[in-house]
Protein backbone atom coordinates (compact mmCIF):
# COMPACT_ATOMS: atom_id res chain seq x y z
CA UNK A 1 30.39 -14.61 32.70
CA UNK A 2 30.51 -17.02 29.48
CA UNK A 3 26.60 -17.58 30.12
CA UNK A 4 25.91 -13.76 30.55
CA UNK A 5 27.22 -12.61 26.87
CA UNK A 6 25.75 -16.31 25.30
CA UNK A 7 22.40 -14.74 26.11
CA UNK A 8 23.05 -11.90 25.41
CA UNK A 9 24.24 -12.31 22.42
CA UNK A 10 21.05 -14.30 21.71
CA UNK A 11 18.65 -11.22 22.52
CA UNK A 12 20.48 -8.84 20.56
CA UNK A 13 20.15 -11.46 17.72
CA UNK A 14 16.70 -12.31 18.18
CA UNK A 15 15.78 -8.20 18.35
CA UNK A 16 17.96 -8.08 15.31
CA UNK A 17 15.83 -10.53 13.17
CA UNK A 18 12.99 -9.33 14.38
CA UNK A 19 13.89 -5.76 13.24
CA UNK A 20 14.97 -6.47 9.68
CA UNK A 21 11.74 -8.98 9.48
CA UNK A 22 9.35 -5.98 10.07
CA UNK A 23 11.54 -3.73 8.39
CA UNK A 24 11.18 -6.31 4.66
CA UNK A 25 7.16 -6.24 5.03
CA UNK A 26 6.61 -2.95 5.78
CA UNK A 27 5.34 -0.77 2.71
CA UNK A 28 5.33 2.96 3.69
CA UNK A 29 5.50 4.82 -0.04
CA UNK A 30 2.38 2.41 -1.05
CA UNK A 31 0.67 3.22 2.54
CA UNK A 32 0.96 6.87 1.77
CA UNK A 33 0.18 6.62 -2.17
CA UNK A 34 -3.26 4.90 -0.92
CA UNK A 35 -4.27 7.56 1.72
CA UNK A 36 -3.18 10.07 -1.02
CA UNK A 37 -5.85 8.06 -3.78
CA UNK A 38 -8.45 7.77 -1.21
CA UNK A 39 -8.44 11.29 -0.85
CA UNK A 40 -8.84 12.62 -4.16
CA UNK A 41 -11.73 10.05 -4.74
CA UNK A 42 -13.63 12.06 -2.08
CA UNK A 43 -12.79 15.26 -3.16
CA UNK A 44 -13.93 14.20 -6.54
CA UNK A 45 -17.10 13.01 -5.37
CA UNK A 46 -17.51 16.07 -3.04
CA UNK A 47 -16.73 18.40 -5.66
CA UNK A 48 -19.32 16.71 -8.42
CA UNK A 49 -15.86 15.38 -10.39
CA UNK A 50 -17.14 11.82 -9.98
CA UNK A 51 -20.72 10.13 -9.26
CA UNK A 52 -21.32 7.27 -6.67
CA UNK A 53 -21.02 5.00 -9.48
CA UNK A 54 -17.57 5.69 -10.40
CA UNK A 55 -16.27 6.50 -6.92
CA UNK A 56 -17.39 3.09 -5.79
CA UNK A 57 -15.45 1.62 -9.21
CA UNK A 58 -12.26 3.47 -7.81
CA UNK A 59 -12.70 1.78 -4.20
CA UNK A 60 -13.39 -1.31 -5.51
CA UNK A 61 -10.03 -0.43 -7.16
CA UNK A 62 -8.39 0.44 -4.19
CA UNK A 63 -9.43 -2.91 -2.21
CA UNK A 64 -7.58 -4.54 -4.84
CA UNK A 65 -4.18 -3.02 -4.05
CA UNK A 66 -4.86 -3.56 -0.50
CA UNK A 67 -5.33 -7.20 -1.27
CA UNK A 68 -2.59 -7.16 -3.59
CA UNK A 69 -0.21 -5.88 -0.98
CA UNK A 70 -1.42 -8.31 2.31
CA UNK A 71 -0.67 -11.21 -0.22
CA UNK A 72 2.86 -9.84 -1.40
CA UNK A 73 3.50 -9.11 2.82
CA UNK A 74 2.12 -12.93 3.47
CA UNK A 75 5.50 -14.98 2.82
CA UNK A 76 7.50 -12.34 5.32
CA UNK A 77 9.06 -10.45 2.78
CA UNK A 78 7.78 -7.37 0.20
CA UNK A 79 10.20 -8.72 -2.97
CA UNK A 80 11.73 -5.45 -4.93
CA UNK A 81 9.32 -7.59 -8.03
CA UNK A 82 6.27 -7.28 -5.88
CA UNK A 83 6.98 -3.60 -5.07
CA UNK A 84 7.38 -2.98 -8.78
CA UNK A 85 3.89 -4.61 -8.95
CA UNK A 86 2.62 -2.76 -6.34
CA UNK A 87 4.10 0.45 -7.58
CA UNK A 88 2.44 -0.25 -11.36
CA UNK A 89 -1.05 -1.11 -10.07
CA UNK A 90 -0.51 2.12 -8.11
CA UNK A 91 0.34 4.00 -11.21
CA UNK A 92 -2.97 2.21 -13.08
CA UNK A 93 -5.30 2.77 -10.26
CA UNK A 94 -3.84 6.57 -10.21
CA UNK A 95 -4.94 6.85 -14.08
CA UNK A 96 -8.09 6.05 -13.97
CA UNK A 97 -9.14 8.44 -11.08
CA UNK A 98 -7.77 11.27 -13.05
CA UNK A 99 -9.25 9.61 -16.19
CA UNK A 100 -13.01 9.62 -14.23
CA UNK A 101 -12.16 12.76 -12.95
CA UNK A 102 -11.80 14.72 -15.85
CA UNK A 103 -14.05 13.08 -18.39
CA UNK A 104 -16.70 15.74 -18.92
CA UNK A 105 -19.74 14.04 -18.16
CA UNK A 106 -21.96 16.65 -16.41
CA UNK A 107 -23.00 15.16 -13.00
């Protein structure tokens, strides 16, 4: 009976950690802010808003916060610091879209 909880006891445990490991990596709100960028660099280069040139700048852009966040999910956990990071280079990569976007130049 003793032996039948232990183990138990040690799944539930081992399900736990694994749970609340996946659950410190995982990065939903910069997942969805990326999709959301991604899209509005096509529709800017679908609508004339922005020329190969630039749209390739802005994905170049992009790559960079993906490599940014693989390196901050490397060690196991996503730090509330390297959110913040995250979040700014989010914020910086979401400025100069709109800043491209709506600069005038006739394409």
């Amino acid at each position: 009976m003793n032996n039948r909880l232990f183990s138990a006891a040690a799944a539930l445990l081992v399900v736990a950690s694994l749970a609340t490991a996946q659950a410190q990596t995982r990065t939903p709100v910069v997942n969805a802010r990326e999709q959301n960028q991604r899209a509005r660099i096509r529709q800017g280069v679908a609508s004339g808003e922005l020329n190969h040139r630039e749209a390739a700048r802005m994905r170049g852009r992009e790559a960079g916060l993906t490599a940014e966040k693989r390196a901050a999910r490397a060690d196991g956990v996503v730090t509330p610091g390297e959110r913040q990071d995250l979040r700014q280079t989010e914020n910086r990569d979401s400025r100069a879209i709109n800043r491209q976007k709506h600069d005038g130049q006739v394409r």
